[in-house]
N, C-alpha and C. Protein backbone atom coordinates (compact mmCIF):
# COMPACT_ATOMS: atom_id res chain seq x y z
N UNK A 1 52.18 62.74 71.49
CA UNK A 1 51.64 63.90 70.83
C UNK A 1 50.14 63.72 70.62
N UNK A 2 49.07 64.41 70.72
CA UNK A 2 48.32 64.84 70.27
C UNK A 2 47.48 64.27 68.77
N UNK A 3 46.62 63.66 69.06
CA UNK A 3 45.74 62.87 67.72
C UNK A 3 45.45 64.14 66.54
N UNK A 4 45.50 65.24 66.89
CA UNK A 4 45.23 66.48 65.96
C UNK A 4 46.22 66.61 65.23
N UNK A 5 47.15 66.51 65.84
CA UNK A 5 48.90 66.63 64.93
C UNK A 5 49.65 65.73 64.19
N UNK A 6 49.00 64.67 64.29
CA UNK A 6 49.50 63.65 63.46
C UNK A 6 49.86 63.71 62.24
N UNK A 7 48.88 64.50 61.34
CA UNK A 7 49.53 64.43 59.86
C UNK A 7 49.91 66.08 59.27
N UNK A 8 50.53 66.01 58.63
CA UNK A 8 50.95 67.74 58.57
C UNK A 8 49.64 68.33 57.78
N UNK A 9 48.89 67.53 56.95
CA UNK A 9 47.36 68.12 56.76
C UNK A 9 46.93 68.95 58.55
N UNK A 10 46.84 68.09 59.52
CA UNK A 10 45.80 68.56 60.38
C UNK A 10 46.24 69.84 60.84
N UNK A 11 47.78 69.67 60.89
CA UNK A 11 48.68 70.97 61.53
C UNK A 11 48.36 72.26 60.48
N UNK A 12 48.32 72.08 59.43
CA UNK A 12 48.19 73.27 58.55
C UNK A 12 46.91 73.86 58.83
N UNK A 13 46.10 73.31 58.56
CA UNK A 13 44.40 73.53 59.00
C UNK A 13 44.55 74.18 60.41
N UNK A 14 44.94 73.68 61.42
CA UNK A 14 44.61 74.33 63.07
C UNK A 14 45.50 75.87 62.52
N UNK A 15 46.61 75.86 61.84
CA UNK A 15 47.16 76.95 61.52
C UNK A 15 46.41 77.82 60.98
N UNK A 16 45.80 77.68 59.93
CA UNK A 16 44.70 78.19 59.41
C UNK A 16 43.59 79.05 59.78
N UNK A 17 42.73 77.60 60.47
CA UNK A 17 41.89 78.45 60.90
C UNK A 17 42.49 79.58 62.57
N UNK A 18 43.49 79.35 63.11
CA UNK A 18 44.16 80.31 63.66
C UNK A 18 44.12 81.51 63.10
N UNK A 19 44.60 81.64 62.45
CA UNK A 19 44.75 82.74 61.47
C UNK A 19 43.74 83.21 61.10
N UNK A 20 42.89 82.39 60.59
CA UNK A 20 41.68 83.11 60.21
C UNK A 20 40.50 83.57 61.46
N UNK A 21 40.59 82.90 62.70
CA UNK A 21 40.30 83.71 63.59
C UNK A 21 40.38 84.52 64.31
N UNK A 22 42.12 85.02 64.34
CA UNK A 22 42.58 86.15 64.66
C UNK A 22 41.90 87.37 63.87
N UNK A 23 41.80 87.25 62.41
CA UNK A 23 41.74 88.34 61.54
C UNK A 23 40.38 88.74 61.86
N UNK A 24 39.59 87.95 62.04
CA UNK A 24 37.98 87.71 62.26
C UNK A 24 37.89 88.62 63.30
N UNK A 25 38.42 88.23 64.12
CA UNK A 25 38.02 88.96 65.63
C UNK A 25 38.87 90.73 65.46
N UNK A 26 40.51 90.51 64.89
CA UNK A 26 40.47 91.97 64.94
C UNK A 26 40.19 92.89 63.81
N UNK A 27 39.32 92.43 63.24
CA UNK A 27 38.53 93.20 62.20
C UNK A 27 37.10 93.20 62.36
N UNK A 28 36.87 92.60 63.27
CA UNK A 28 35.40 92.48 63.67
C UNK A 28 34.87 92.98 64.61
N UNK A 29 35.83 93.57 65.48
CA UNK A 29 35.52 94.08 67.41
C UNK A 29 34.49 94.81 67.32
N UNK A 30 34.95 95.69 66.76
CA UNK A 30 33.47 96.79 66.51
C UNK A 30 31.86 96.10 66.60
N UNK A 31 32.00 95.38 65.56
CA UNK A 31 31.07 94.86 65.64
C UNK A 31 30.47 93.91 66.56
N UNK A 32 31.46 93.10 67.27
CA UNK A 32 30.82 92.42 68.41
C UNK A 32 31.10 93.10 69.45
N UNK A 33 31.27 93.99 69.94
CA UNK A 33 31.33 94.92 70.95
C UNK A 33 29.83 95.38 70.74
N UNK A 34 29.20 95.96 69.87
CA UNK A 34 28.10 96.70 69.28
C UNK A 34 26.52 95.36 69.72
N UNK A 35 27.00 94.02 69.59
CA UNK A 35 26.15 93.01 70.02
C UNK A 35 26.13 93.02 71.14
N UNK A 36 27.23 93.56 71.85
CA UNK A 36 27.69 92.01 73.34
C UNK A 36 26.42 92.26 74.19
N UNK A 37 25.96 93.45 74.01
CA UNK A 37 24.72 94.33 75.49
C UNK A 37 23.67 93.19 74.75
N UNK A 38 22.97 93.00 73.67
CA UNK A 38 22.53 92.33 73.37
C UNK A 38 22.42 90.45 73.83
N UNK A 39 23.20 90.21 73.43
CA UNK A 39 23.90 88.91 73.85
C UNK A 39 23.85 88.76 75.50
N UNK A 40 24.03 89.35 76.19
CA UNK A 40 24.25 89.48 77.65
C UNK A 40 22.57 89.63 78.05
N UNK A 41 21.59 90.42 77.27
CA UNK A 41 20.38 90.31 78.04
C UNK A 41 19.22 89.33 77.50
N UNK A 42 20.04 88.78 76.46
CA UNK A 42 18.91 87.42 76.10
C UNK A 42 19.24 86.47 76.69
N UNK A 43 20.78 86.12 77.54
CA UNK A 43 21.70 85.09 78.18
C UNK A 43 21.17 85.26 79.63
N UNK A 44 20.55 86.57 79.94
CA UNK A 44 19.92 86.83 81.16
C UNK A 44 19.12 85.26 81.91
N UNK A 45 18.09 85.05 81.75
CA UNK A 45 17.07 83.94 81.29
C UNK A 45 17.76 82.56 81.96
N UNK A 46 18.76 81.88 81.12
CA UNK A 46 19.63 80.89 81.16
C UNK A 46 20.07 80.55 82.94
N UNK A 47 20.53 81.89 83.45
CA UNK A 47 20.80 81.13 84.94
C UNK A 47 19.48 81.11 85.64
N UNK A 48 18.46 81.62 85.31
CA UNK A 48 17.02 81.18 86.22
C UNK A 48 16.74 79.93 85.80
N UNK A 49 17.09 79.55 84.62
CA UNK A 49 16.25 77.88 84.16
C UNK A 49 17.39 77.15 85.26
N UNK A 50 18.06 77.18 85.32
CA UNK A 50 19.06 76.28 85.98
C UNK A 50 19.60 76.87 87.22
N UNK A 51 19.16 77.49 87.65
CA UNK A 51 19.01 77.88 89.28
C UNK A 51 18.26 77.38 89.68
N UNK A 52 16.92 77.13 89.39
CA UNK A 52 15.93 77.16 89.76
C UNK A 52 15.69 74.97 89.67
N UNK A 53 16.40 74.50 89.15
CA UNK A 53 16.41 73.23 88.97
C UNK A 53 16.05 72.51 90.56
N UNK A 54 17.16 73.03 91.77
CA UNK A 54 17.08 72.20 92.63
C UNK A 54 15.70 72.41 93.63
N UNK A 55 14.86 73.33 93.23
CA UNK A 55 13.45 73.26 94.10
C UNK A 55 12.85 72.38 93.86
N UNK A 56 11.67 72.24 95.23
CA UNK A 56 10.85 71.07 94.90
C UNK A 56 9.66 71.60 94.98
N UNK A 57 9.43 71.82 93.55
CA UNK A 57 8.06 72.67 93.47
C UNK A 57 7.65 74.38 92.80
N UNK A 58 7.09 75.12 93.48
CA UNK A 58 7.14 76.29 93.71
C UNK A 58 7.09 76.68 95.44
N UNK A 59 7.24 76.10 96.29
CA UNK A 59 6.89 75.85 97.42
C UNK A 59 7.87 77.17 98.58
N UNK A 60 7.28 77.95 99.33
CA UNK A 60 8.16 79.05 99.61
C UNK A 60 9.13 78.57 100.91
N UNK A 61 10.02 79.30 101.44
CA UNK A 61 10.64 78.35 102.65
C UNK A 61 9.46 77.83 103.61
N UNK A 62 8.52 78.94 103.83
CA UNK A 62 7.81 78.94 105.05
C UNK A 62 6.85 77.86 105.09
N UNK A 63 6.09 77.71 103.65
CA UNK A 63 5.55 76.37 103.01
C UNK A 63 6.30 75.41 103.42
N UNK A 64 7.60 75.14 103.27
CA UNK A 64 8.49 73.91 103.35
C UNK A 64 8.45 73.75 104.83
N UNK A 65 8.74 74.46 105.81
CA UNK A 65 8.81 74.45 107.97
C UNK A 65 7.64 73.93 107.63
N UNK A 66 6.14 74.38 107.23
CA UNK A 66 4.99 73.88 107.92
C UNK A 66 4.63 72.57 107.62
N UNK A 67 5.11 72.25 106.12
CA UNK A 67 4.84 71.00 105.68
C UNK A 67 5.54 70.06 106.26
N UNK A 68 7.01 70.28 106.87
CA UNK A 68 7.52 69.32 107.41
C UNK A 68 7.27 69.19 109.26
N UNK A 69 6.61 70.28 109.61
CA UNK A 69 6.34 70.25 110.94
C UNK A 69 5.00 69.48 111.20
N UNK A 70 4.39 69.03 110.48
CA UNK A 70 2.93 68.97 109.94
C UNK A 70 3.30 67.35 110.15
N UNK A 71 4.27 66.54 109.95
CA UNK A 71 4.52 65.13 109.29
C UNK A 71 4.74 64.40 110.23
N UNK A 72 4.92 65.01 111.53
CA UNK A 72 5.39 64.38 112.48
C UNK A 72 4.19 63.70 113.13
């Protein structure tokens, strides 16, 4: 079993906050429905930082053919 379940303390608590996140969310939709457009265009951002990780440089393709045709 599971290190979380070990004592009937931990089981009550995961119960708990279960519960209390169900109620959260369906008493709350409205309201995070009303964010999500929000949330989605500040999250915009996030895949360019880490797209952009595997370049070397700012260097364009055509930069990259000449520099390596150049080496020979």
């Amino acid at each position: 079993m599971s290190t979380i379940f070990r004592s009937r303390t931990s089981v009550v608590l995961v119960a708990f906050l279960a519960i209390a996140a169900f109620f959260l969310l369906t008493e709350h939709t409205a309201h995070v429905f009303g964010v999500l457009p929000y949330v989605l265009l500040l999250l915009c951002p996030l895949p360019h930082v880490f797209m952009h990780h595997g370049h070397d440089g700012h260097l364009s393709h055509d930069e990259e053919q000449h520099s390596g045709g150049d080496e020979r």
